[in-house]
Protein backbone atom coordinates (compact mmCIF):
# COMPACT_ATOMS: atom_id res chain seq x y z
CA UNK A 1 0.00 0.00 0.00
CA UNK A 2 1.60 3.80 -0.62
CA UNK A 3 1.80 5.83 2.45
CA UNK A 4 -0.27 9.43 1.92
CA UNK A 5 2.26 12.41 1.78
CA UNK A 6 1.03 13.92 4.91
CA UNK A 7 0.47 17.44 5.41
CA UNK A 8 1.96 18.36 8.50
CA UNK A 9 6.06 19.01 8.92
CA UNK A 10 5.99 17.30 11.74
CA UNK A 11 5.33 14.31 10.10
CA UNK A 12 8.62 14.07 8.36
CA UNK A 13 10.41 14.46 12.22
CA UNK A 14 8.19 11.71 13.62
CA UNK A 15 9.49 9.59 10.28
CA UNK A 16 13.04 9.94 11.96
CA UNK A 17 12.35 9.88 16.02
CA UNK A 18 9.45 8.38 16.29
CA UNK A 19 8.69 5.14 18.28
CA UNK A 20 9.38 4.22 21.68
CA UNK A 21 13.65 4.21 22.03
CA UNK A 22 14.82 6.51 19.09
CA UNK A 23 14.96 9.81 21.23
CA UNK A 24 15.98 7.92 24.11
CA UNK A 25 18.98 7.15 21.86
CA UNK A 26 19.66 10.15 20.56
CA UNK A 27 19.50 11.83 24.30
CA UNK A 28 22.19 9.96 25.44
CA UNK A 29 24.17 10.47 22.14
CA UNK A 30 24.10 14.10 22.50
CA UNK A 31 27.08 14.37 25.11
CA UNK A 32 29.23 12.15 22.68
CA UNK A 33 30.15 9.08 20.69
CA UNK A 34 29.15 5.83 22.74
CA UNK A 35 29.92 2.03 22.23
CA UNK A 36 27.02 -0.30 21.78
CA UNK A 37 27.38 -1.82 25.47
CA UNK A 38 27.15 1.50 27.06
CA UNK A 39 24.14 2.49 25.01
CA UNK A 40 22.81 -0.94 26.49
CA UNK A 41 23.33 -0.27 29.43
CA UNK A 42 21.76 3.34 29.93
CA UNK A 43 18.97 1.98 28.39
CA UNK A 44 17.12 -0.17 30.43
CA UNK A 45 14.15 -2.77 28.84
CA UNK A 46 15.20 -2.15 25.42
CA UNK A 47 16.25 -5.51 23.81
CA UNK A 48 19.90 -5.75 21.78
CA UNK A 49 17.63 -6.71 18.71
CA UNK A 50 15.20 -3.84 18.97
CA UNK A 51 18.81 -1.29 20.06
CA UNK A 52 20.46 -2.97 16.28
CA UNK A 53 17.38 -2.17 14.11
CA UNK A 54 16.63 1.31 15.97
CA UNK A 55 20.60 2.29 15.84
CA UNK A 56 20.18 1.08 12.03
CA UNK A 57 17.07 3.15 11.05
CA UNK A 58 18.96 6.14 12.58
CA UNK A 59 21.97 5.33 10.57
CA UNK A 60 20.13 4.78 7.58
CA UNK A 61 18.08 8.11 7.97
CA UNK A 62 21.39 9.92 8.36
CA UNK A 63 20.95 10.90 11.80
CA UNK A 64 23.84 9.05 13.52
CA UNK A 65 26.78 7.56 12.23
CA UNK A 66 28.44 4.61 13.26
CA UNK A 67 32.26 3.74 12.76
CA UNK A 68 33.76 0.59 12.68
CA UNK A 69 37.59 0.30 14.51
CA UNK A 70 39.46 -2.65 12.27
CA UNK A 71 41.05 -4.55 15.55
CA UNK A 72 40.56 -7.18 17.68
CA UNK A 73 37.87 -7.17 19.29
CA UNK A 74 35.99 -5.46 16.39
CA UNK A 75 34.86 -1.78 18.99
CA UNK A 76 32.03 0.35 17.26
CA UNK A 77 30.98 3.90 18.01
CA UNK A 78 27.95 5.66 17.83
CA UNK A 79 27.57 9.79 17.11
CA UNK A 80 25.48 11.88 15.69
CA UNK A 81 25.86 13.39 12.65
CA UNK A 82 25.53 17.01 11.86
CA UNK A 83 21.92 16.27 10.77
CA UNK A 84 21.75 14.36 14.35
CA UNK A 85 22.86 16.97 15.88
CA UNK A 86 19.80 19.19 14.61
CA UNK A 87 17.13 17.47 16.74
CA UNK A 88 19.33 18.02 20.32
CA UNK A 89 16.41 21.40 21.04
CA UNK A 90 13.35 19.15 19.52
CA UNK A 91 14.57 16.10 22.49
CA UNK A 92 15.51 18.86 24.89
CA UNK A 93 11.76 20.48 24.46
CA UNK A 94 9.76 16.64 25.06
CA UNK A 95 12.19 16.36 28.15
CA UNK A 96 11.24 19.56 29.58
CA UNK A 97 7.87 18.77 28.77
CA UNK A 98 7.77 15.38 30.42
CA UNK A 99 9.05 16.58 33.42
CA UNK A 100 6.60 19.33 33.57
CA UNK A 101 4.17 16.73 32.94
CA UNK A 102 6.03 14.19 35.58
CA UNK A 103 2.91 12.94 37.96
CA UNK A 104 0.12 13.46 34.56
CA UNK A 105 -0.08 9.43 33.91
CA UNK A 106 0.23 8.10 37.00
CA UNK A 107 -3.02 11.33 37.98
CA UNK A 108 -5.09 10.17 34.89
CA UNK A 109 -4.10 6.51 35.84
CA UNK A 110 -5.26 6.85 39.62
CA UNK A 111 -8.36 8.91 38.38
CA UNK A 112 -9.38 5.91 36.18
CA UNK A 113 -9.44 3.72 38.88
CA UNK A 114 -11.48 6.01 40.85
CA UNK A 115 -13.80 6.71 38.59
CA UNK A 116 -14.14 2.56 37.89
CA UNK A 117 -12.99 2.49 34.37
């Protein structure tokens, strides 16, 4: 089926970040280049299948770069390319505006429950 070229900008950034771990990755690629491992590990619940493919898409959509160090081990790096580097005010807006938000779900959650739903 072709996908409807939407009419709304904002589209085109949700192509790029959207789904549950991409800005997660890209937040803690903003302070600098990071191995796979330590990705892993800042990133709690996210499976090292779902990290590849969502590390990939981001590669492939020219947002982060990843390098490849010919030794033994094989060590790779993650960064952000200058395109990357674009979206570090659109992450830094949804974090201040989840913290602002910080008690909203667990309010509407608790107000469900209340209300019997």
């Amino acid at each position: 089926m072709k996908r409807m070229k939407s009419v709304c900008p904002a589209d085109a950034t949700l192509q790029v970040i959207g789904g549950r771990w991409k800005t997660v990755i890209l937040y803690h690629l903003f302070p600098g280049k990071k191995r796979y491992a330590e990705l892993s590990r800042r990133m709690s619940g996210i499976t090292p299948k779902m990290l590849t493919q969502q590390l990939r898409e981001l590669e492939r959509d020219g947002v982060v770069r990843r390098k490849v160090y010919a030794q033994v081990p094989p060590r790779v790096e993650y960064s952000l390319t200058p395109r990357g580097r674009t979206l570090r005010p659109i992450v830094e807006a949804m974090c201040e505006w989840g913290a602002k938000q910080g008690g909203w779900a667990a309010a509407a959650d608790t107000e469900a429950l209340s209300n019997g739903s």
